[in-house]
Protein backbone atom coordinates (compact mmCIF):
# COMPACT_ATOMS: atom_id res chain seq x y z
CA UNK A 1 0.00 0.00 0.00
CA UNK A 2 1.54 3.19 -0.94
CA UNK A 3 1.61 5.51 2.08
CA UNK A 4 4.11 8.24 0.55
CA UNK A 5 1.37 10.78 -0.44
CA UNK A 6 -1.57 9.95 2.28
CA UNK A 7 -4.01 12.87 2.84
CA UNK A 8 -4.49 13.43 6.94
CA UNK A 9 -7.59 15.16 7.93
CA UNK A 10 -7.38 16.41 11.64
CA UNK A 11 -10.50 17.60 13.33
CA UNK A 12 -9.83 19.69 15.96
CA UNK A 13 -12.69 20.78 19.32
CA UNK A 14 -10.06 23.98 19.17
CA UNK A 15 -7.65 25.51 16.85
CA UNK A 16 -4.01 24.82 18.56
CA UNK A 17 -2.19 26.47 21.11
CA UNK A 18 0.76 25.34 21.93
CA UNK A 19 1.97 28.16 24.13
CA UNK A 20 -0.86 28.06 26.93
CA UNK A 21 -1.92 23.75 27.27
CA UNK A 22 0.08 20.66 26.37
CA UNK A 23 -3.03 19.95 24.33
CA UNK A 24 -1.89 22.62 21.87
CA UNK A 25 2.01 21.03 21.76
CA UNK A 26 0.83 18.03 21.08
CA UNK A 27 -1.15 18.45 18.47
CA UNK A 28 2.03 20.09 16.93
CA UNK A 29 4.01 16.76 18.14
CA UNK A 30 1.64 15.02 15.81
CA UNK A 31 1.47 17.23 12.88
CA UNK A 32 5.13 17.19 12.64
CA UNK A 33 5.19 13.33 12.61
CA UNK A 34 2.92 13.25 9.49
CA UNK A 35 4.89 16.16 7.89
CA UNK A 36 7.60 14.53 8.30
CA UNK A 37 6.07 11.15 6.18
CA UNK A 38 5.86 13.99 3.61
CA UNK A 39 1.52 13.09 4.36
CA UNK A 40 -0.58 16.34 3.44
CA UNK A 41 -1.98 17.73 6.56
CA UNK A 42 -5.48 19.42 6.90
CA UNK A 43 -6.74 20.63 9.94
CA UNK A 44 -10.25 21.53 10.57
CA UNK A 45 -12.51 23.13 13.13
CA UNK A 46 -15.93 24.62 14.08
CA UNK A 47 -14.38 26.67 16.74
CA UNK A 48 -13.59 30.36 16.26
CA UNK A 49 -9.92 31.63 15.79
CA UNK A 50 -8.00 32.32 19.04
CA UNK A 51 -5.90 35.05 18.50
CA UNK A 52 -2.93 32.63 20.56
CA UNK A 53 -3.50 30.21 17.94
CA UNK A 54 -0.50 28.67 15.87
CA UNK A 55 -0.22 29.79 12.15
CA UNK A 56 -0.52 26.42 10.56
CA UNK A 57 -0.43 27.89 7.12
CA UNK A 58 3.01 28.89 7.97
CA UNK A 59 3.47 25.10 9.14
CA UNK A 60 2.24 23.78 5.78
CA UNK A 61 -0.63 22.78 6.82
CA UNK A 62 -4.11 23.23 5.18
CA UNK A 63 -6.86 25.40 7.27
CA UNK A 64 -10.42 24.44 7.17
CA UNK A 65 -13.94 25.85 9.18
CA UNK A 66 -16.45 23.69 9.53
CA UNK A 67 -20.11 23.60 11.34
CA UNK A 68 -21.51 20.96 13.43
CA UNK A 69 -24.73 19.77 12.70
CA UNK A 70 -24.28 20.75 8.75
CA UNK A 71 -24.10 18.78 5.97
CA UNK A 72 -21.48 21.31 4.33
CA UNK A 73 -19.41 18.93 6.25
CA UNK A 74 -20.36 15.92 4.58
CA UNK A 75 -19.29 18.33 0.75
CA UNK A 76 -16.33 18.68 2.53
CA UNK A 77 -15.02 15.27 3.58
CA UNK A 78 -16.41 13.86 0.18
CA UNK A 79 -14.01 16.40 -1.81
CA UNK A 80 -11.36 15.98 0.52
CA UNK A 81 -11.17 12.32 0.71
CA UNK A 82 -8.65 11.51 3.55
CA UNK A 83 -6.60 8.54 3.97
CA UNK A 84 -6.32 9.01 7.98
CA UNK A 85 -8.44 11.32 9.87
CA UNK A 86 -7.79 12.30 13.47
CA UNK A 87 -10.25 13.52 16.03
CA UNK A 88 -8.92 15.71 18.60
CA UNK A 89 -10.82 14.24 21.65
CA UNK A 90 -13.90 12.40 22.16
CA UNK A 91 -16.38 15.06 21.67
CA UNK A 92 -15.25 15.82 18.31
CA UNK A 93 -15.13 12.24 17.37
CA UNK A 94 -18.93 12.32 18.50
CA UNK A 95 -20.08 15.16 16.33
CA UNK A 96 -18.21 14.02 12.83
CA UNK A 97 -17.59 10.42 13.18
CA UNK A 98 -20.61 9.43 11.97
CA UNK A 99 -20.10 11.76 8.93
CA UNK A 100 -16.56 10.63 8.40
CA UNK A 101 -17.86 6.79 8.23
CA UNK A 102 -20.72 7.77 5.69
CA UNK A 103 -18.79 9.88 3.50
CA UNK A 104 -14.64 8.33 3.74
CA UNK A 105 -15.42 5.05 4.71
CA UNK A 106 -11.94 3.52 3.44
CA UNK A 107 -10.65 6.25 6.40
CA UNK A 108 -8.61 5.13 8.58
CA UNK A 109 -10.37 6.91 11.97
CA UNK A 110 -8.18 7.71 15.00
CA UNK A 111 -8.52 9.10 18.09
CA UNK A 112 -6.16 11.22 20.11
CA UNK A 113 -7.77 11.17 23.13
CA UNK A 114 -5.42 13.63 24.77
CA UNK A 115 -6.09 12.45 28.13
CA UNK A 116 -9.18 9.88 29.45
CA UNK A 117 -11.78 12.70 30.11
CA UNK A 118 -14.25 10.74 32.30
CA UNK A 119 -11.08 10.07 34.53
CA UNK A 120 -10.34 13.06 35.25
CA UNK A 121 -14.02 13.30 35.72
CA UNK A 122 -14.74 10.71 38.12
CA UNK A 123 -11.65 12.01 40.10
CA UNK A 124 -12.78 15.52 39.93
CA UNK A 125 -16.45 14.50 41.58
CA UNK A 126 -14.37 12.37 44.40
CA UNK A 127 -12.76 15.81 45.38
CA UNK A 128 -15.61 17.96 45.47
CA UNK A 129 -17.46 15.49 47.32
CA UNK A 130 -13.97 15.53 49.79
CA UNK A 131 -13.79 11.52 49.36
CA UNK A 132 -11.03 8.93 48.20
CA UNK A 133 -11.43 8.57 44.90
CA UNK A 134 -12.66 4.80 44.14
CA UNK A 135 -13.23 2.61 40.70
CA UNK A 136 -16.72 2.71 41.08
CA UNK A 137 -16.60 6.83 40.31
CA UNK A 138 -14.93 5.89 36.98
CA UNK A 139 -18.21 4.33 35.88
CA UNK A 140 -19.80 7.73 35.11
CA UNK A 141 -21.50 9.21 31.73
CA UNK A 142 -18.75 10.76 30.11
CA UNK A 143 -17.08 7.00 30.12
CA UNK A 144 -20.19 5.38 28.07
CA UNK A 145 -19.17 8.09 25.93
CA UNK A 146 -15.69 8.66 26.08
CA UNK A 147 -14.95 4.59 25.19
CA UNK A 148 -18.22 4.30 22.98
CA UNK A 149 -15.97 6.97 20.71
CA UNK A 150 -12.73 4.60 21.73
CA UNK A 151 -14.81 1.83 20.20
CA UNK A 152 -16.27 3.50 16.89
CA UNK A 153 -12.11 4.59 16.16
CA UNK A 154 -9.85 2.00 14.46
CA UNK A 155 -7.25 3.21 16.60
CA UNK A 156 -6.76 5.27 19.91
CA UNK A 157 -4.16 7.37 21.06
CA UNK A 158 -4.00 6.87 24.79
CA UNK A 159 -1.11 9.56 26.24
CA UNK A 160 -0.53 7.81 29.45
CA UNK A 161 0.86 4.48 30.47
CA UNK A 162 -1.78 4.32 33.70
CA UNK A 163 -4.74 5.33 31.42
CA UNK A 164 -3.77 2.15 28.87
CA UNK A 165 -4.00 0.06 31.25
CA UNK A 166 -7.06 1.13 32.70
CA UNK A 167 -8.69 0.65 29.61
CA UNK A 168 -7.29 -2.69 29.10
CA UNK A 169 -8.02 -4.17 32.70
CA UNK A 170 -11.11 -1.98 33.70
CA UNK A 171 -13.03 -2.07 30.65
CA UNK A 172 -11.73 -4.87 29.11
CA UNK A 173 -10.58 -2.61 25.66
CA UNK A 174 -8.56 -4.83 23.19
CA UNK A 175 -5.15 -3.57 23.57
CA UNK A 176 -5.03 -3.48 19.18
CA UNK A 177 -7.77 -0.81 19.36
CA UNK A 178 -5.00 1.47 21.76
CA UNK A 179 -1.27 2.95 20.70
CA UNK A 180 0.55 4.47 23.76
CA UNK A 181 1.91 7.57 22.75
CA UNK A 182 3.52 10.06 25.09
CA UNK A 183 4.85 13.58 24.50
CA UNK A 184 6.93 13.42 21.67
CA UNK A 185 10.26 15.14 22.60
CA UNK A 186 13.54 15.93 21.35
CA UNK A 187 16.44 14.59 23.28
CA UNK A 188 17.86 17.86 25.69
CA UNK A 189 21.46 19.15 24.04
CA UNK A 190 24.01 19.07 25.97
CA UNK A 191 24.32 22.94 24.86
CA UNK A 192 20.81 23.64 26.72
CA UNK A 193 22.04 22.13 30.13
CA UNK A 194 24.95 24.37 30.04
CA UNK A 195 22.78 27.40 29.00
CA UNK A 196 20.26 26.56 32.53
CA UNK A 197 20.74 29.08 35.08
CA UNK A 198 22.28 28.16 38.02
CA UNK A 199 20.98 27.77 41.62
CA UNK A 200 22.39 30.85 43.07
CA UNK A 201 21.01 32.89 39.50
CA UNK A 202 17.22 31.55 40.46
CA UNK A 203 15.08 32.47 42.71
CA UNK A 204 11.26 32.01 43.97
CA UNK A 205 8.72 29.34 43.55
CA UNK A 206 6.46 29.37 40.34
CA UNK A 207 2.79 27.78 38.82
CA UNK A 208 2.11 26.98 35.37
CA UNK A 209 -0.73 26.27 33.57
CA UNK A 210 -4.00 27.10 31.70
CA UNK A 211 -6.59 28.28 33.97
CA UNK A 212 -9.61 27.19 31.89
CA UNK A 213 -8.20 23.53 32.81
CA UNK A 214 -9.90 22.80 35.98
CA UNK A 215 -7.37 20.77 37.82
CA UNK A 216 -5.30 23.82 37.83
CA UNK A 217 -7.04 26.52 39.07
CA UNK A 218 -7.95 23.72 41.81
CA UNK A 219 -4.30 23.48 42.35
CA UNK A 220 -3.79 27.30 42.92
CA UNK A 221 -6.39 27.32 45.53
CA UNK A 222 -4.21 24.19 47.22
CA UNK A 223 -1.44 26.52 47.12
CA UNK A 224 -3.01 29.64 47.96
CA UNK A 225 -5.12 28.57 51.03
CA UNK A 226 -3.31 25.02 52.52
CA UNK A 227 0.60 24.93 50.97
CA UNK A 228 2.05 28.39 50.05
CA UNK A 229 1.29 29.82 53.97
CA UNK A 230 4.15 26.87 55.35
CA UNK A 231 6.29 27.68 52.97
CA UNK A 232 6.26 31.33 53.40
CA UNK A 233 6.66 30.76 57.41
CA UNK A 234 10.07 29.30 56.64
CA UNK A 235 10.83 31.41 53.87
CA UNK A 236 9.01 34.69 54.45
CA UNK A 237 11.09 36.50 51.60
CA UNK A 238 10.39 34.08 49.07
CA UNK A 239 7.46 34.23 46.54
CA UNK A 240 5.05 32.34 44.22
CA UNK A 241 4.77 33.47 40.36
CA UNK A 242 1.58 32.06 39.26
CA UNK A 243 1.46 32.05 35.30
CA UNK A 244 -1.47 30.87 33.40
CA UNK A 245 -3.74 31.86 30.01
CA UNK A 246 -7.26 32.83 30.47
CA UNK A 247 -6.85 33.73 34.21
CA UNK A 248 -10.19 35.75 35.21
CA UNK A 249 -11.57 38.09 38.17
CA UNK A 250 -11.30 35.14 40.13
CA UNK A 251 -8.24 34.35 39.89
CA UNK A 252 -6.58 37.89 39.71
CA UNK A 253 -8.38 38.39 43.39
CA UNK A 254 -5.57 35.84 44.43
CA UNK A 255 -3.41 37.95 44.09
CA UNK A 256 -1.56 39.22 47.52
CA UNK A 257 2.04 40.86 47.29
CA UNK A 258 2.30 40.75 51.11
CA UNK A 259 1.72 37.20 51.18
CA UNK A 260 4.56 37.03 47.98
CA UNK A 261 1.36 35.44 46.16
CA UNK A 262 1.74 37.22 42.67
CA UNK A 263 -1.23 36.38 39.66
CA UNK A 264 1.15 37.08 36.81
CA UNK A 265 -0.96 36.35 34.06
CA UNK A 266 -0.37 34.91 30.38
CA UNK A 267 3.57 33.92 30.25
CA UNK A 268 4.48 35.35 26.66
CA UNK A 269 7.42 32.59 27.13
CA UNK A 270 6.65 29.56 29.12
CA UNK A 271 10.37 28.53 28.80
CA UNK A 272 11.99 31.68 30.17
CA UNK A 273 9.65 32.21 33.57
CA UNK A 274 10.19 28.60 34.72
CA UNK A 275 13.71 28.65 33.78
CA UNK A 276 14.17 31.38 35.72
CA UNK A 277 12.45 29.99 38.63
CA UNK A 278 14.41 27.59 41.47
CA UNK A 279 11.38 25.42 41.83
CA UNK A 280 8.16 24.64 39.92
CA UNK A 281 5.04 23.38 42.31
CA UNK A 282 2.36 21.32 41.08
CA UNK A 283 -0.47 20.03 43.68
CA UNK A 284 -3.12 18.77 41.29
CA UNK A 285 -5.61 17.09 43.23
CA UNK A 286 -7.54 15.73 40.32
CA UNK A 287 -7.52 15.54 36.60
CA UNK A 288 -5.76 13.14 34.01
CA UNK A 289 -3.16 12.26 31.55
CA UNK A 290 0.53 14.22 31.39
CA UNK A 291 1.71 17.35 32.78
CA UNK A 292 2.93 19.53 30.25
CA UNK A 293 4.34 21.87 33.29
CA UNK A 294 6.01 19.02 34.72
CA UNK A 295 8.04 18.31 31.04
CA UNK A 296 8.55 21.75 30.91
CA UNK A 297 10.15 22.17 34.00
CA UNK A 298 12.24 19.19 33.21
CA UNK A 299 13.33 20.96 29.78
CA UNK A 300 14.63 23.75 31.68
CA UNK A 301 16.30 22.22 34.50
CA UNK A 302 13.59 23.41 37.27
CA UNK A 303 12.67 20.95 40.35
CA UNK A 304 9.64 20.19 40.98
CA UNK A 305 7.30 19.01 44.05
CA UNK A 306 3.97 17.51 42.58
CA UNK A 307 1.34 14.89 43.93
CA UNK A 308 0.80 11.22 42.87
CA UNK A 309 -2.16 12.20 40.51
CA UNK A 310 0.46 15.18 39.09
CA UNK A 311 3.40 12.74 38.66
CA UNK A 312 1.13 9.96 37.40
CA UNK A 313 2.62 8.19 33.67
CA UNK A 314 5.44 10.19 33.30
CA UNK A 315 8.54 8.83 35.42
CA UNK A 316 7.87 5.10 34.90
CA UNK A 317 10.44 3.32 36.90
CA UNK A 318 12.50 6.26 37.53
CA UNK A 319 13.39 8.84 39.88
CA UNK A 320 11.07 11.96 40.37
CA UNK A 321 13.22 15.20 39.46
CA UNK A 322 12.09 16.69 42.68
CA UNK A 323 9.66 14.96 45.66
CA UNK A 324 5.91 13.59 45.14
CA UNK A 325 3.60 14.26 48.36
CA UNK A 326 -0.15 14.26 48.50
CA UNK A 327 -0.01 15.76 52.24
CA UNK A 328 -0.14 19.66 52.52
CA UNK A 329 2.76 19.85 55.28
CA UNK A 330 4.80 17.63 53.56
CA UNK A 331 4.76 18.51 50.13
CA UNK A 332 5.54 22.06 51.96
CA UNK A 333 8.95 20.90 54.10
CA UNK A 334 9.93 19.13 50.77
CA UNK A 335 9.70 22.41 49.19
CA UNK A 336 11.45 23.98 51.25
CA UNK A 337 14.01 21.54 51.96
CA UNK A 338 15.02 21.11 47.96
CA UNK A 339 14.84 25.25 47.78
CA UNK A 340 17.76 25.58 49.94
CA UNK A 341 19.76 22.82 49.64
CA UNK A 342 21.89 23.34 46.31
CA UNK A 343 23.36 19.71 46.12
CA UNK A 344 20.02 18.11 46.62
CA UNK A 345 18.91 20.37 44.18
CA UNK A 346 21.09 19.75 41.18
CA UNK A 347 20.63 15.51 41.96
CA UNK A 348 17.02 16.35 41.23
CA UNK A 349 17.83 18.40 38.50
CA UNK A 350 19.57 15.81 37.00
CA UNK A 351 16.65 13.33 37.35
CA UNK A 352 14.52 15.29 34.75
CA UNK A 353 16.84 14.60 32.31
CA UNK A 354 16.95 10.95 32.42
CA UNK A 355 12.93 11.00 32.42
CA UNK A 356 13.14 13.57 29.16
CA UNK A 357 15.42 11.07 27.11
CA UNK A 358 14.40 7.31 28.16
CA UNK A 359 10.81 8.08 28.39
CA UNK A 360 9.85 10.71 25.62
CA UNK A 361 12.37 10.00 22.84
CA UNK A 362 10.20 11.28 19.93
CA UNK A 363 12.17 9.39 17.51
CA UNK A 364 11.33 6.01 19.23
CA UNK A 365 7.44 6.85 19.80
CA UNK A 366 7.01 8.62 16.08
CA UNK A 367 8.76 5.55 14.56
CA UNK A 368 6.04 3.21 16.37
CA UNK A 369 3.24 5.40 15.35
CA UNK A 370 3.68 5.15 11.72
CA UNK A 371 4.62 1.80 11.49
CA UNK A 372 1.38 0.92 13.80
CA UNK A 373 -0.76 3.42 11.07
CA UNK A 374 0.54 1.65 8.41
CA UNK A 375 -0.24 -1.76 9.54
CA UNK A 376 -3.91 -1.00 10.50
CA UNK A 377 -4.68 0.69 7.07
CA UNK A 378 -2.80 -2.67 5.21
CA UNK A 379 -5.50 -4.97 7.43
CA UNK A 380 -8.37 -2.35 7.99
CA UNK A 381 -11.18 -4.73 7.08
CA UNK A 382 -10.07 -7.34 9.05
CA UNK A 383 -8.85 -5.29 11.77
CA UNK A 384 -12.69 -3.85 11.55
CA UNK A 385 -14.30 -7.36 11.41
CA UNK A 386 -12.57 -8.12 14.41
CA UNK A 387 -13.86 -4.98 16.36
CA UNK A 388 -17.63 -6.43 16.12
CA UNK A 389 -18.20 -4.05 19.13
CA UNK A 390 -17.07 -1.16 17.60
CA UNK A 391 -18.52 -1.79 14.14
CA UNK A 392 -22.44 -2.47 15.57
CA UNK A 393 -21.97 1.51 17.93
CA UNK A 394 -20.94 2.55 14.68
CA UNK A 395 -24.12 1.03 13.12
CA UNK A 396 -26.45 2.30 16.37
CA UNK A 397 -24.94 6.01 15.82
CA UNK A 398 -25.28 6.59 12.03
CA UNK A 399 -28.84 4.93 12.92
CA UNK A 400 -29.34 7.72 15.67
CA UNK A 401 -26.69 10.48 16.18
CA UNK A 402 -27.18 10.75 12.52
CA UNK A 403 -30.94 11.52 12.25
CA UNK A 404 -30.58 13.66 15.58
CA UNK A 405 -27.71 15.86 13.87
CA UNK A 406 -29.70 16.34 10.42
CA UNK A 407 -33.26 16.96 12.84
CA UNK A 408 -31.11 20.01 14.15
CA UNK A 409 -29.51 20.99 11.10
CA UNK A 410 -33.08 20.98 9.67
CA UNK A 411 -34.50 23.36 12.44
CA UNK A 412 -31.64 25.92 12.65
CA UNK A 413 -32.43 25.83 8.98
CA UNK A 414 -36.20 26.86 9.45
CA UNK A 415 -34.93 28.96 12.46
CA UNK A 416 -32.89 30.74 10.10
């Protein structure tokens, strides 16, 4: 099967942005893989334009708005006619899949699922109900839905180790439905290292991350009403830069320069604030997947102290490049402790490298991606037949999700 001049359709729930979530960098990760398979790249979406969204015409890559619930899709996909087309999460999956399967059937249909959304879900309900999070609070709506779309997709990229096999064991998905692909990173020169700033030319604690992403404005709450308090009793001239995108009046009334509790706002780059920074802390108390902060502040030589849920799929086997504590007063004194100690410091430091290279070598995972695209599409009837689950929800949606989408197509038409 030739697979030198493949057309790749992406459909995307947002238009990328790599610069405030890891959900924007790694849908660049993935556009560069196909890129570099010389594969034509089109990316579509029916959300509006962010003005901190990538360029991907300057990438090479093809631009495309669509509507949900239209049948200008269906014109679309027909003209098009993809080889491979991705969904960017489940939603997305749920709103074109069925027109992707009517109008490209030879498509090969995958799913990134960037992390396992009813996870995070289930965890998320555990903490606002102030309980230990169980198995029975994974079985919640957004699952039926979440592996429903998991089932309907030839293939399934699952970012996290943890989440694989929770699909596998839990819910009993065949592991030839899943691909395990991590952040796809390039291997840290040794040029970088020696361009880090030292311990002595950092200083004060900082927070990353998108504050539309729920498990992170949880986390600066943690920080601001349980965790940052001990630290600042033992280091009362120390202070807490918390970056983010899309902070609001909420979180800007955080903000307290006498407690050294500073909102900073949108970091124009990510890169240079937590490289500047002696420590990066991370108390997630819910969510899913992996921690773009985490890799960052591994890329730039910045400790970190995080919780089990933070840490979760991306050290494997090896050492944590700081300390993992899910107790307020501990994860505080480890804080502290790796803040002013320079030697335990750099052996930390160190840490994040080995985690970077043996566990998100993008040469190693983009190599296994192709290679696992290629063989599905060679055996994609077979590889179908033997999905029976996923082929009769595929047969129960176009039978039902269809008629429901062209019911409200039909009425915003007469609304109209």
């Amino acid at each position: 099967m030739n697979t030198s001049s493949l057309k790749v359709l992406i459909i995307g729930k947002v238009w990328p942005e790599p610069a405030s979530s890891a959900a924007g960098s790694r849908m660049m990760e993935l556009i560069e893989v196909f890129q570099s398979e010389d594969w034509q790249v089109t990316f579509a979406s029916a959300a509006s334009e962010s003005q901190f969204a990538v360029d991907l015409k300057s990438c090479g890559v093809e631009c495309a708005s669509v509507s949900i619930n239209s049948s200008s899709f269906d014109h679309f996909a027909g003209e098009l006619n993809p080889d491979i087309v991705v969904f960017d999460r489940f939603m997305t999956e749920e709103q074109f899949g069925w027109r992707v399967a009517e109008q490209c059937p030879g498509a090969l249909r995958i799913l990134d699922t960037e992390d396992l959304h009813f996870l995070r879900e289930g965890r998320y309900q555990a903490c606002k109900k102030g309980k230990e999070f169980e198995t029975s609070d994974l079985f919640n709506d957004k699952a039926k839905r979440e592996i429903a779309s998991i089932l309907r997709c030839d293939l399934s990229l699952i970012i996290s180790e943890f989440e694989t096999n929770l699909l596998e064991e839990t819910f009993r998905i065949d592991k030839q439905l899943l691909l395990y692909l991590p952040f796809l990173l390039e291997q840290i020169s040794e040029n970088s290292v020696n361009n880090w700033k030292s311990f002595d030319n950092r200083e004060d604690f900082i927070s990353i991350g998108n504050f539309l992403h729920e498990p992170n404005w949880n986390a600066v709450l943690y920080l601001k009403e349980e965790i940052w308090p001990l630290i600042r009793a033992e280091l009362p001239k120390a202070e807490l830069h918390i970056y983010g995108a899309y902070s609001s009046q909420k979180v800007q009334q955080l903000h307290n320069e006498s407690e050294g509790f500073l909102i900073k706002g949108r970091a124009e780059s990510a890169t240079d604030v937590v490289g500047a920074s002696r420590m990066l802390l991370a108390p997630l108390r819910f969510g899913a997947g992996l921690k773009g902060k985490l890799v960052e502040a591994m890329q730039c030589g910045t400790p970190s102290v995080t919780t089990t849920i933070g840490a979760e799929g991306m050290n494997g086997n090896l050492p944590w490049p700081g300390f993992i504590s899910d107790d307020p007063r501990e994860f505080a004194d480890r804080a502290i402790q790796l803040y002013k100690n320079e030697e335990l410091w750099k052996n930390k430091q160190e840490k994040g490298l080995e985690v970077i290279h043996r566990r998100f070598d993008k040469e190693t995972h983009s190599v296994r991606l192709i290679e696992r695209i290629k063989e599905v599409r060679e055996n994609l009837e077979a590889h179908r037949h033997h999905n029976f689950m996923g082929s009769m929800l595929q047969h129960h949606t176009l039978a039902s999700t269809k008629f429901m989408g062209k019911w409200i197509e039909a009425k915003n038409r007469i609304t109209d």
